[in-house]
Protein backbone atom coordinates (compact mmCIF):
# COMPACT_ATOMS: atom_id res chain seq x y z
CA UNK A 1 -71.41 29.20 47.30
CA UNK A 2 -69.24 28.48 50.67
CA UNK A 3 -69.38 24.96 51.90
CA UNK A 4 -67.04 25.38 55.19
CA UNK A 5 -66.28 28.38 55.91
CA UNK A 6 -62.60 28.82 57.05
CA UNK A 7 -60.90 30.88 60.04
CA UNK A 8 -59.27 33.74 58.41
CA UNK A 9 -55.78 32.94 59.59
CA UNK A 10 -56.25 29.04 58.76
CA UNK A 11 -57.22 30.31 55.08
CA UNK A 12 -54.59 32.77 54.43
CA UNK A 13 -52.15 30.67 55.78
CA UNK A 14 -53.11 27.05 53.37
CA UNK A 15 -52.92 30.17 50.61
CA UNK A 16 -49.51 31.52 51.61
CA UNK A 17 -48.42 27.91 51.83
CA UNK A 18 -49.64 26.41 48.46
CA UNK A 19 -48.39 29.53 46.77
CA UNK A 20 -44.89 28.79 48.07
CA UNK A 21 -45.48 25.17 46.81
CA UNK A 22 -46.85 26.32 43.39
CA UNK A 23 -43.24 28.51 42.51
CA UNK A 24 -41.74 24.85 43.66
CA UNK A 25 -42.84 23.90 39.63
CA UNK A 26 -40.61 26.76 38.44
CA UNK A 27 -37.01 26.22 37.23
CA UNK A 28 -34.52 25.29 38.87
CA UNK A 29 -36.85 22.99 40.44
CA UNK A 30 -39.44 22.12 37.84
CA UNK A 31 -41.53 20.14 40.29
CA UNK A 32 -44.71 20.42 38.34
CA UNK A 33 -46.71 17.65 39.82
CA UNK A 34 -46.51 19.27 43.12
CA UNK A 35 -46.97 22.79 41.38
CA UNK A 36 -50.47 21.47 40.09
CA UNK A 37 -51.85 20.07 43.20
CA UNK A 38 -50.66 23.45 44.73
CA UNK A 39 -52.48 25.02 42.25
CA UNK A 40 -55.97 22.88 42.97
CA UNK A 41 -55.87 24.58 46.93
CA UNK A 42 -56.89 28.03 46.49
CA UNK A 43 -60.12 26.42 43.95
CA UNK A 44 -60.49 24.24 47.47
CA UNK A 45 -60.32 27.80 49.10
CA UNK A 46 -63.08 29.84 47.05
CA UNK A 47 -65.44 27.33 48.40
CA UNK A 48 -64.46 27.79 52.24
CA UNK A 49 -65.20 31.73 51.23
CA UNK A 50 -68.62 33.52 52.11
CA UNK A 51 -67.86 36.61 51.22
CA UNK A 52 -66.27 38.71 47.72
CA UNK A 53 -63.69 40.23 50.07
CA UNK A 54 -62.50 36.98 51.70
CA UNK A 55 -61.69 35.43 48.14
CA UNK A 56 -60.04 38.26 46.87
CA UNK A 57 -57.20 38.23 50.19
CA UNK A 58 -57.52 34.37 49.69
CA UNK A 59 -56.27 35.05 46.36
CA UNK A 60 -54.22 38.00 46.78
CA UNK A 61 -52.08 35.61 49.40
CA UNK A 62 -51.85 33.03 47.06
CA UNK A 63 -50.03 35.00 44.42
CA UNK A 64 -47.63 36.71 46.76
CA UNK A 65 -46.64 33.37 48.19
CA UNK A 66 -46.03 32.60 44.93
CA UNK A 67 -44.48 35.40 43.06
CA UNK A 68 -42.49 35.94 46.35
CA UNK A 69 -40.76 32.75 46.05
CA UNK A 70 -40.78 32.19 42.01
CA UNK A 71 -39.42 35.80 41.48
CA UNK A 72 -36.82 35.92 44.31
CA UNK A 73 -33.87 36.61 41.90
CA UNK A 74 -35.33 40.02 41.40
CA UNK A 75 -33.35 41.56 44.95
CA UNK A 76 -29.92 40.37 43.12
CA UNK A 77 -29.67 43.50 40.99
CA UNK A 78 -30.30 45.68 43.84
CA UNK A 79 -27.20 43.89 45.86
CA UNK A 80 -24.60 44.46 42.63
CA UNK A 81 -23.70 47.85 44.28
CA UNK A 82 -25.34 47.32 47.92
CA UNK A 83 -23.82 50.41 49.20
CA UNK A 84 -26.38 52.42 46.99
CA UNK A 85 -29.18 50.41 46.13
CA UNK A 86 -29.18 46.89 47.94
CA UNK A 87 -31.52 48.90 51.16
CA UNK A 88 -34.11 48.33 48.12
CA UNK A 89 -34.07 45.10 47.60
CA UNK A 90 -36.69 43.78 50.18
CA UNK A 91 -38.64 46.64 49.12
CA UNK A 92 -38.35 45.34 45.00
CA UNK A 93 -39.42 41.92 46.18
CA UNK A 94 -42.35 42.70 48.24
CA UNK A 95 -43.90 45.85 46.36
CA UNK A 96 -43.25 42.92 43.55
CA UNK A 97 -44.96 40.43 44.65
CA UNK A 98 -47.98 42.03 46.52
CA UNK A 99 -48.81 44.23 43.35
CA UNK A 100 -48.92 41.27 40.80
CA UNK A 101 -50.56 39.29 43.36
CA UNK A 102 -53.69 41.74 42.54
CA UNK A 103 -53.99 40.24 39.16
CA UNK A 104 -54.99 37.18 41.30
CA UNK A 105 -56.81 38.34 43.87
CA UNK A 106 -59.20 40.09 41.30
CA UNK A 107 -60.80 36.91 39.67
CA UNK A 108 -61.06 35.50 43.10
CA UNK A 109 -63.18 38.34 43.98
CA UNK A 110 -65.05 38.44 41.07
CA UNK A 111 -66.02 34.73 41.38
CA UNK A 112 -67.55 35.14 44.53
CA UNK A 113 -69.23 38.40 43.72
CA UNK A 114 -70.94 37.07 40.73
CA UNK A 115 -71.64 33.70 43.07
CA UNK A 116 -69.92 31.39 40.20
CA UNK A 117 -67.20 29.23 41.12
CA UNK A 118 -67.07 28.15 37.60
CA UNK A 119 -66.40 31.26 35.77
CA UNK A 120 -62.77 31.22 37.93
CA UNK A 121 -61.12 29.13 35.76
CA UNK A 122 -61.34 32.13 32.53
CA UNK A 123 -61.24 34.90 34.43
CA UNK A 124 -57.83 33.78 36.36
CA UNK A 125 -56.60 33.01 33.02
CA UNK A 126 -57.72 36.51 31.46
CA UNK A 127 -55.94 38.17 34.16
CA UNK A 128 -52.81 36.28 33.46
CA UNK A 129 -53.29 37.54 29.84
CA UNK A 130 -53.16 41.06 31.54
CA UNK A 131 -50.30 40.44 33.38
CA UNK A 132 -48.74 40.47 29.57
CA UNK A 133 -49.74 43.27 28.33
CA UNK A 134 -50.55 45.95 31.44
CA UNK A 135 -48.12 48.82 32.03
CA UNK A 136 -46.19 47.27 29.06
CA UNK A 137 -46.47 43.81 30.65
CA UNK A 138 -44.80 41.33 33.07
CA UNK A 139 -45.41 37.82 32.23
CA UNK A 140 -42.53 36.14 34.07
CA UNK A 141 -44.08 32.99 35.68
CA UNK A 142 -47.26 32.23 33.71
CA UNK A 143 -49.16 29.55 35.22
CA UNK A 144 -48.95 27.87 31.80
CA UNK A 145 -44.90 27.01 32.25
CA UNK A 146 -46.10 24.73 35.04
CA UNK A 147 -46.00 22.43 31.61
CA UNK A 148 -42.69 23.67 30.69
CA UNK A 149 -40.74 20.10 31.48
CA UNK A 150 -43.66 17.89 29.81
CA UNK A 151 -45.25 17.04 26.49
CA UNK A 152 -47.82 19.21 26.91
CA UNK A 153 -45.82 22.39 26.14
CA UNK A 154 -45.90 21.24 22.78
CA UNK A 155 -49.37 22.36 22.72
CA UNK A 156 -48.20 26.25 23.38
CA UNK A 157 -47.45 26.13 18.87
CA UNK A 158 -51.57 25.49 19.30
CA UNK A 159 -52.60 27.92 21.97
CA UNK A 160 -49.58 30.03 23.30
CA UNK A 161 -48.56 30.31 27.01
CA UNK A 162 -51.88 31.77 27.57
CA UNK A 163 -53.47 28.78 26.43
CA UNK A 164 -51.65 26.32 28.17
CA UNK A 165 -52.51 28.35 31.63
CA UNK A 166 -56.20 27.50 31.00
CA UNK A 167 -55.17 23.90 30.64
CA UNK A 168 -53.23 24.22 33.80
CA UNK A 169 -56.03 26.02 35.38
CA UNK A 170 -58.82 23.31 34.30
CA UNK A 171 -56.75 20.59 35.78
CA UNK A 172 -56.21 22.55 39.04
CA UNK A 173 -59.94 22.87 39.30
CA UNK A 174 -60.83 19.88 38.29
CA UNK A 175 -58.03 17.88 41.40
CA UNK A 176 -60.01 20.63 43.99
CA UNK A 177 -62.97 18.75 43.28
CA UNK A 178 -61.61 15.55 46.07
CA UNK A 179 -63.84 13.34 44.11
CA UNK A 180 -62.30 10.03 42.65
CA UNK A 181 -64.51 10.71 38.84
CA UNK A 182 -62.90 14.18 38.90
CA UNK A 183 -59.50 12.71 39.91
CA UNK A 184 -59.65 10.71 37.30
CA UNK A 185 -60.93 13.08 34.57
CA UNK A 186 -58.00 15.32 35.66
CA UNK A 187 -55.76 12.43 34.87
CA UNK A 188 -57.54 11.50 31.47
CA UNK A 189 -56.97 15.41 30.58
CA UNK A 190 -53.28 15.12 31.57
CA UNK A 191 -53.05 12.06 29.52
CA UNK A 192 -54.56 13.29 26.28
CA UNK A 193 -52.87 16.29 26.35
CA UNK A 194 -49.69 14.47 26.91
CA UNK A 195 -50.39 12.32 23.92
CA UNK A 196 -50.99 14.79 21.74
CA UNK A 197 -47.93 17.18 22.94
CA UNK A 198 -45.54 13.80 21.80
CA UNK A 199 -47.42 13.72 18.44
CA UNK A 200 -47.35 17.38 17.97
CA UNK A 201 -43.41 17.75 18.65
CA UNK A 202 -41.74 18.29 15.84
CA UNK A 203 -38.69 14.65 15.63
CA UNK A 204 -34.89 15.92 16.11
CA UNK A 205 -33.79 17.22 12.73
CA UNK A 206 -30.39 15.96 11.02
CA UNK A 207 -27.69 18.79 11.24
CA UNK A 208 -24.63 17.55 8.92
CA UNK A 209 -25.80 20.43 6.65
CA UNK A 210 -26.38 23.46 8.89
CA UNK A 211 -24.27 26.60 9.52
CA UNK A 212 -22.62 26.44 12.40
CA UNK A 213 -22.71 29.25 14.63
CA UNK A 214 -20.40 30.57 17.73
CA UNK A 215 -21.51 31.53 20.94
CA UNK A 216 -19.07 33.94 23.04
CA UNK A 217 -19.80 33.84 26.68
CA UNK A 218 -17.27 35.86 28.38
CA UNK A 219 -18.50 35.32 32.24
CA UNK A 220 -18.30 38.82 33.58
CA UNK A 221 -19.64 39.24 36.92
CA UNK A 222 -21.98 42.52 36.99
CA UNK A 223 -20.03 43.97 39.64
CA UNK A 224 -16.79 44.10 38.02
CA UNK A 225 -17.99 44.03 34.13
CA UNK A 226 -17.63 48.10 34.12
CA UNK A 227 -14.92 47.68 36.32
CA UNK A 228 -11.70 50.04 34.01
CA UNK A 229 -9.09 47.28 35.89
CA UNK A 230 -11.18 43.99 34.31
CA UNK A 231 -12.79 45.76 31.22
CA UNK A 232 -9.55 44.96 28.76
CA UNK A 233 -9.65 41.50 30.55
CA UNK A 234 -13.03 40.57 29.45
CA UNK A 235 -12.94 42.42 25.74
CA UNK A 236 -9.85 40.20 25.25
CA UNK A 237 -11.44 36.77 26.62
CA UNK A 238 -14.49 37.75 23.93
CA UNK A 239 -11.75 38.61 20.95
CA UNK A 240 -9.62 35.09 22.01
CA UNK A 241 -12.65 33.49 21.84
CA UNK A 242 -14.00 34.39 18.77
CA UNK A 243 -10.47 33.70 16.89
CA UNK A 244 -10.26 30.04 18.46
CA UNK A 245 -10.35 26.99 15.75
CA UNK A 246 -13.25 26.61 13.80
CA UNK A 247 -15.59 27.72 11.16
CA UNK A 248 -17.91 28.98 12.23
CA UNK A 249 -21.01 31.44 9.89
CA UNK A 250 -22.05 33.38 12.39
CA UNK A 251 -20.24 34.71 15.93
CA UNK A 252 -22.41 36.38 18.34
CA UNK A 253 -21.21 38.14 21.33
CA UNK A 254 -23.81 39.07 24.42
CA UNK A 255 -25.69 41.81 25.28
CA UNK A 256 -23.97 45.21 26.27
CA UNK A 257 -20.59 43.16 25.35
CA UNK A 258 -18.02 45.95 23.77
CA UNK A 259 -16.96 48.35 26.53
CA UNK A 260 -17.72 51.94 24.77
CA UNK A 261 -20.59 53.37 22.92
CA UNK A 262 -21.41 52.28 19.05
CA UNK A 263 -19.97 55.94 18.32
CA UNK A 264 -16.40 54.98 19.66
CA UNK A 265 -16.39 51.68 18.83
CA UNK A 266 -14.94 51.58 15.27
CA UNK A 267 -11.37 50.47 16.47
CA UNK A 268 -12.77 47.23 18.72
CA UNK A 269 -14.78 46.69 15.26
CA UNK A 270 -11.91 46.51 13.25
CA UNK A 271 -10.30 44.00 16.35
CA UNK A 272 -13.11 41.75 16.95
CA UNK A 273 -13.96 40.71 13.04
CA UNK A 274 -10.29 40.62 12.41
CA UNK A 275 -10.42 37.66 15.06
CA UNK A 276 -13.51 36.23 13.23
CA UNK A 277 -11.46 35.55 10.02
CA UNK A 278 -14.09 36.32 7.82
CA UNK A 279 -17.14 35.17 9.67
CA UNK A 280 -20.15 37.66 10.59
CA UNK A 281 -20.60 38.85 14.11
CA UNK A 282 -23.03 39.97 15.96
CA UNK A 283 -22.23 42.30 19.25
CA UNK A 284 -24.50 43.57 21.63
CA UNK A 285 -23.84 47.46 22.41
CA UNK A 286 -25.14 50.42 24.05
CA UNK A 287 -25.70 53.74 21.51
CA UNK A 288 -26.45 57.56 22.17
CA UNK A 289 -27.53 60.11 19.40
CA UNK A 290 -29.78 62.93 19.68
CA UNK A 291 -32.95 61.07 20.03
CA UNK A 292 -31.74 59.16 22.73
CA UNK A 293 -29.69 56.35 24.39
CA UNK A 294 -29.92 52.68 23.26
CA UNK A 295 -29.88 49.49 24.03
CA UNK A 296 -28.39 47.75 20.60
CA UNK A 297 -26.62 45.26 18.53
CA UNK A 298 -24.92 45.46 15.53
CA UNK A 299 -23.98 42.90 12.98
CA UNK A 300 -21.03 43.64 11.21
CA UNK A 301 -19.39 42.26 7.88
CA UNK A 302 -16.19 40.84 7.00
CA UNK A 303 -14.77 44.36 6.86
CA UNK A 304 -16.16 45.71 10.18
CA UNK A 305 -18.70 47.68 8.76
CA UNK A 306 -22.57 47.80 10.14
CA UNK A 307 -24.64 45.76 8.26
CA UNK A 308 -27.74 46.03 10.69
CA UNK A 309 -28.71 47.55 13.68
CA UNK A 310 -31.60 46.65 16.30
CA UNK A 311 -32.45 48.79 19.00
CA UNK A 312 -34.47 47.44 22.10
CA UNK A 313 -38.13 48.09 21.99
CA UNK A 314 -39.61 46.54 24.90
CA UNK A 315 -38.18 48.07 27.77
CA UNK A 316 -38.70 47.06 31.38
CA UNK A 317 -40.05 50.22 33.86
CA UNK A 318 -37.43 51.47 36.75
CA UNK A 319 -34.62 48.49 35.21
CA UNK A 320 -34.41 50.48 31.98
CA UNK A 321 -36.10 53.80 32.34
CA UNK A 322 -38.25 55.58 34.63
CA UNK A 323 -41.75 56.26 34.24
CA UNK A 324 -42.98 59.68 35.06
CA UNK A 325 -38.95 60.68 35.88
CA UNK A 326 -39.64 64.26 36.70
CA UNK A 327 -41.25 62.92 39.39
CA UNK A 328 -38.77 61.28 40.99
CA UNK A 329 -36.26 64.52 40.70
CA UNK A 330 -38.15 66.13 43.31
CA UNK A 331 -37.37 62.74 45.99
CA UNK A 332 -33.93 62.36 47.13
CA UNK A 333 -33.04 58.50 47.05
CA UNK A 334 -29.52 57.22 46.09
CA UNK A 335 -29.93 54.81 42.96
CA UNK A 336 -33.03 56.37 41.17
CA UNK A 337 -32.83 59.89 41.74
CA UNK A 338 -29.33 59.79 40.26
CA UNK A 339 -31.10 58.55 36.73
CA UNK A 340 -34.39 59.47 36.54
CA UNK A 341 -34.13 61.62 33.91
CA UNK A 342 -32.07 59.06 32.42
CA UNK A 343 -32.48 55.64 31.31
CA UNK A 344 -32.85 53.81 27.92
CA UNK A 345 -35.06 54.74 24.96
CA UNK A 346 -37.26 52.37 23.08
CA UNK A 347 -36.42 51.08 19.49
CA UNK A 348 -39.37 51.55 16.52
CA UNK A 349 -40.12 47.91 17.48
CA UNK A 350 -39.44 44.45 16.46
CA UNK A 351 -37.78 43.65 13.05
CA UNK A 352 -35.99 40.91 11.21
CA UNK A 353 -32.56 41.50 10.07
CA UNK A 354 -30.44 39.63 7.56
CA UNK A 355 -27.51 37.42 8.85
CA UNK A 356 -25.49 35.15 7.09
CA UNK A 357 -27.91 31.77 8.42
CA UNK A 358 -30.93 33.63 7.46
CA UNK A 359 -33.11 35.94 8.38
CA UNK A 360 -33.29 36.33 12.59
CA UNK A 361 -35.60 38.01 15.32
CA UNK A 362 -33.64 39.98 17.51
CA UNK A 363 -34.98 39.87 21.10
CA UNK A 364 -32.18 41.46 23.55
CA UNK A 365 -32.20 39.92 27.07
CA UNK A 366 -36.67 40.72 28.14
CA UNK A 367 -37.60 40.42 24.86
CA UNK A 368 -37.58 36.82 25.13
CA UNK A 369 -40.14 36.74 27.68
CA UNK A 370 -42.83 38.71 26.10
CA UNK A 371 -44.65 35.95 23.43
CA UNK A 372 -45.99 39.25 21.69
CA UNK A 373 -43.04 40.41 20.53
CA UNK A 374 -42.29 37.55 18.83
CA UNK A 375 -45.57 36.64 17.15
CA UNK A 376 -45.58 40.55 16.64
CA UNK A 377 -43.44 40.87 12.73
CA UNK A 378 -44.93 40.63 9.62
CA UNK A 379 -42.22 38.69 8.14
CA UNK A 380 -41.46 35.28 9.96
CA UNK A 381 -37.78 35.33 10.68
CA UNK A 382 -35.87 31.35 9.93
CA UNK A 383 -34.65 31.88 13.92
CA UNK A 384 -34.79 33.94 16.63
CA UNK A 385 -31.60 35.68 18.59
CA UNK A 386 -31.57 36.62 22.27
CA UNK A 387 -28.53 38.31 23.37
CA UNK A 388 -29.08 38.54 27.41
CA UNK A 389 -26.81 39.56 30.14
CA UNK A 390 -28.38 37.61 32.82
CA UNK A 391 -25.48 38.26 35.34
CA UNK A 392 -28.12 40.79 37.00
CA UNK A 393 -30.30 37.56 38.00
CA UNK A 394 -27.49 35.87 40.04
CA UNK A 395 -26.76 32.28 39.85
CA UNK A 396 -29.96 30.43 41.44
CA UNK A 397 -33.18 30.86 39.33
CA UNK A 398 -33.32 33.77 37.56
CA UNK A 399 -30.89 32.32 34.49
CA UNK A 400 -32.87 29.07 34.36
CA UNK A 401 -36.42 30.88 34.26
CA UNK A 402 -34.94 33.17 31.59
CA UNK A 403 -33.77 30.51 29.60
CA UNK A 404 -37.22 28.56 30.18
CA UNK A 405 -38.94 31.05 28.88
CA UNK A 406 -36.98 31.56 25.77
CA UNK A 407 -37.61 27.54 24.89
CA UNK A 408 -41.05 28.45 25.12
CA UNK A 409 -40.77 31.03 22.63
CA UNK A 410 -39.45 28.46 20.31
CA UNK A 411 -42.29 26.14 20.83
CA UNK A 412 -44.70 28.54 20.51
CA UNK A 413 -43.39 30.00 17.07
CA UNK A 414 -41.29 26.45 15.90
CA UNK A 415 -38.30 28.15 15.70
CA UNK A 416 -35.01 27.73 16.43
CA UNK A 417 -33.43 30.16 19.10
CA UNK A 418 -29.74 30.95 19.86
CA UNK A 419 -28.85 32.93 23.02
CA UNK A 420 -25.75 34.23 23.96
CA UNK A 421 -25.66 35.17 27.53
CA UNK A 422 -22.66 36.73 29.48
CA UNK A 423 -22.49 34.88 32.37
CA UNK A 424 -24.96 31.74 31.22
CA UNK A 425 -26.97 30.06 29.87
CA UNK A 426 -26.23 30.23 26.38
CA UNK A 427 -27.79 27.66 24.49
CA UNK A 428 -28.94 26.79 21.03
CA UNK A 429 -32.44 25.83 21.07
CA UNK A 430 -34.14 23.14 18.24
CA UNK A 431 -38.23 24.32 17.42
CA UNK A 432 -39.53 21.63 19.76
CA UNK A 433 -37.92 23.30 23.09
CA UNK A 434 -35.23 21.17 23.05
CA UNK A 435 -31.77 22.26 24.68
CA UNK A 436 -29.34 20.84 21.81
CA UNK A 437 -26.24 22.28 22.84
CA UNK A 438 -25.55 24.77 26.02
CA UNK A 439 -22.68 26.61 28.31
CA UNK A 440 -23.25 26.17 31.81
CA UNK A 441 -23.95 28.87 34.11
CA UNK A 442 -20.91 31.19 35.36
CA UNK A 443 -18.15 29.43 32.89
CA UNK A 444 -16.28 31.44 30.30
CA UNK A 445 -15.84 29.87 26.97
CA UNK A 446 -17.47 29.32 23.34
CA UNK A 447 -20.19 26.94 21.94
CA UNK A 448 -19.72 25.97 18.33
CA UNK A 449 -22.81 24.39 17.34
CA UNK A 450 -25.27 24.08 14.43
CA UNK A 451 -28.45 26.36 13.72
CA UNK A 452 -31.30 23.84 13.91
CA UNK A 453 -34.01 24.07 10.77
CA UNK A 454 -37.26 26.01 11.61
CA UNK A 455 -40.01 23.32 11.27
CA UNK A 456 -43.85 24.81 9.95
CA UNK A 457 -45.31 27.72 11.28
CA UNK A 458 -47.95 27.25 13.86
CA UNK A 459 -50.92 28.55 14.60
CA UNK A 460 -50.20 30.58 17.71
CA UNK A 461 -47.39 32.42 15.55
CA UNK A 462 -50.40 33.33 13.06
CA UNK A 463 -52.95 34.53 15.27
CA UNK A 464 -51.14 35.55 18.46
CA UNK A 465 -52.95 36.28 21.57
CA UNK A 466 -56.79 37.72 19.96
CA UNK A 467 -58.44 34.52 19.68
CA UNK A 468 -57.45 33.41 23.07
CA UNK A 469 -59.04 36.41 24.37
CA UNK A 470 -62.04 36.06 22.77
CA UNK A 471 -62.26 32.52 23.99
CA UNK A 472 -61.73 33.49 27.41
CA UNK A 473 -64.34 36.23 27.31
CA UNK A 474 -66.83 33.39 26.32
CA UNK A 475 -65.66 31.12 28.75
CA UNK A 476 -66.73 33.51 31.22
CA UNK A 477 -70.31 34.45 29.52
CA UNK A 478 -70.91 30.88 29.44
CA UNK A 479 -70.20 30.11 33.07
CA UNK A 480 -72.47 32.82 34.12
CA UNK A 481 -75.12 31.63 31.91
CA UNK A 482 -74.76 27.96 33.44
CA UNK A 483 -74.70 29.36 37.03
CA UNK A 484 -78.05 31.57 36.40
CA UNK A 485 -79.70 28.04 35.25
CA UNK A 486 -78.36 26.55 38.00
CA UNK A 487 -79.74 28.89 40.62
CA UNK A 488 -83.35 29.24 38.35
């Protein structure tokens, strides 16, 4: 299978590198030309390997190079009290990046052990389908989103983010060829699906008839939002802006906005939708009863009172709750130990709720990054709501591969998605991806804007993630058939 075979450091080191160069296609950056021709080395790679254990650390290097880079906003919560917790930082990114790195370096492996370059292209993109769904899932940085900026994300309402990663994935393979007739069939690939992802976007909708609704995006830095000296600062930026001119349907307030749990919060209640003048808000808010403690929002009526509640579901190990906590009682480390028999509960799951614009999703801050737990309700909401608090990803990339990830979720389901975010981006989002109205990062203040019309459902939003699976499955059987005739 090995043409050349390598040096080991030469290898690793054109892996590290094009791994760095692949997160380059990531917001803020978004330089996805580069990102695919990144993506083309380590297919160069597998054929300077002779053995099953130099692919795998060819591809295990890869992916930390790149989930090192792409996920460096993930040391900025550790730094929001550094006294305690910013020593773990380095320790976040690294055990980060070197343990989803092994979701790469496994197809790698597997390629060369079963002496079939071919069959790399499904297996890489069944792992990245694992990455979604293992130890409830990670799937921040598909290889898909390379597409994110283009036409061809339009095609994710056809085949999901999955889907568009074996697209990205074919290409890549296809450019580590160095042949001028794969060059160009690359290109021809690129251009069809480009084509089609024009014809397949849904045209920009007229909105003289739509509800308006009012985003409130208070801008309170994490390290001071809990702060008892800035709390009545912030509560009363969120109240002035949700009694400011206008007319708003719908008001919606962040994630964790009010300052006090949902059982002391009747008096803010009565303050906050006396501001909205008769207009329905939504607020997100934290919640503790006997089964547990929450991460919620509320929507209230005209008269204060709860009209619906939503409790998180999908919660995010060690940033919401602690797996296996007793364990952790019995190691003495400042940050953990002190919660790790605490931490968040999960909600019964995802659920539509009734608001005065119609029926909406709720997806509260990760939610919006999982495509499962959108495609995952019975009933198809007319938009989806993400309240985030995306003040713990600091102000470089984390925010902007957040809200990348939530206009996927759009395209893939052609709805339209509103976000409030406390310190940015909040943004109202049309079913073709588009940004029609947004509040830049790390500025207070409050959109007024109107709710785009969901267009037709798609097919991804019917059949989810199954088919793709199956697909890969028999992208794989057929590429060791074709390799066995080969060698016969």
């Amino acid at each position: 299978m090995a043409e050349t075979v390598l040096p080991r450091r030469k290898r690793l080191l054109l892996a590290l590198a094009a791994g760095l160069c692949l997160a380059a296609g990531q917001p803020p950056l978004d330089l996805w030309p580069l990102a695919l021709l990144a993506l083309a080395v380590p297919f160069w790679l597998l054929s300077r390997c002779d053995t099953p254990g130099q692919a795998g650390w060819t591809g295990w290097v890869f992916g930390v190079g790149y989930f090192a880079a792409s996920l460096s906003w993930i040391v900025e919560p550790f730094l929001v009290d550094i006294a305690v917790t910013g020593w773990m930082a380095p320790f976040a990114l690294i055990g980060m990046g070197a343990g989803l790195a092994l979701f790469w370096a496994l197809p790698f492996w597997l390629s060369q052990r079963l002496r079939t370059a071919l069959a790399l292209v499904p297996l890489w993109a069944l792992t990245e389908l694992a990455r979604a769904y293992v130890l409830t899932g990670f799937p921040w940085g598909l290889l898909g989103y390379v597409f994110a900026p283009t036409p061809v994300a339009q095609w994710g309402a056809v085949l999901g983010p999955h889907g568009l990663t074996l697209i990205a994935l074919a290409v890549a393979a296809l450019l580590a060829r160095t042949t001028v007739k794969t060059a160009v069939t690359a290109l021809g690939l690129l251009a069809v699906l480009w084509g089609g992802g024009l014809w397949l976007r849904p045209p920009v909708q007229a909105s003289d008839d739509r509800p308006i609704v009012r985003l409130i995006q208070p801008n309170a830095p994490q390290h001071l939002k809990w702060d008892r000296a800035y709390i009545p600062i912030f509560f009363r930026r969120q109240v002035d802006f949700t009694e400011a001119p206008g007319n708003p349907a719908l008001i919606v307030w962040p994630e964790s906005a009010l300052p006090m749990l949902l059982n002391d919060a009747e008096p803010a209640f009565d303050i906050l939708t006396d501001a909205a003048r008769g207009a329905q808000v939504i607020v997100g808010i934290q919640r503790f009863d006997e089964t547990g403690f929450y991460n919620s929002l509320v929507a209230l009526d005209p008269n204060g009172q709860i009209s619906a509640l939503y409790d998180k579901h999908h919660l995010v190990p060690f940033g919401e709750y602690i797996p296996l906590a007793h364990l952790f009682t019995w190691i003495t480390i400042g940050g953990i130990a002190a919660r790790a028999e605490g931490g968040y509960s999960a909600g019964p799951g995802p659920q539509v709720i009734d608001t005065t614009p119609g029926r909406a999703l709720p997806l509260i801050c990760y939610e919006a990054v999982f495509p499962q737990d959108v495609t995952g309700t019975t009933e198809r909401p007319d938009y989806l709501l993400q309240l985030t608090n995306d003040a713990w990803f600091g102000a470089v990339s984390g925010p902007y591969q957040h809200l990348m990830q939530a206009r996927m979720r759009a395209i893939e389901n052609r709805l339209p998605l509103i976000r409030a975010a406390n310190t940015g981006v909040s943004a109202v989002i049309d079913p073709a991806g588009r940004v029609t109205a947004s509040l830049p990062l790390n500025e207070a203040g409050f959109l007024d804007a109107p709710l785009p019309r969901a267009a037709a459902a798609s097919p991804y939003s019917r059949t989810g993630d199954l088919p793709l699976l199956i697909g890969f499955l028999l992208l794989v059987g057929v590429a060791l058939v074709l390799n066995q005739r080969n060698r016969n």
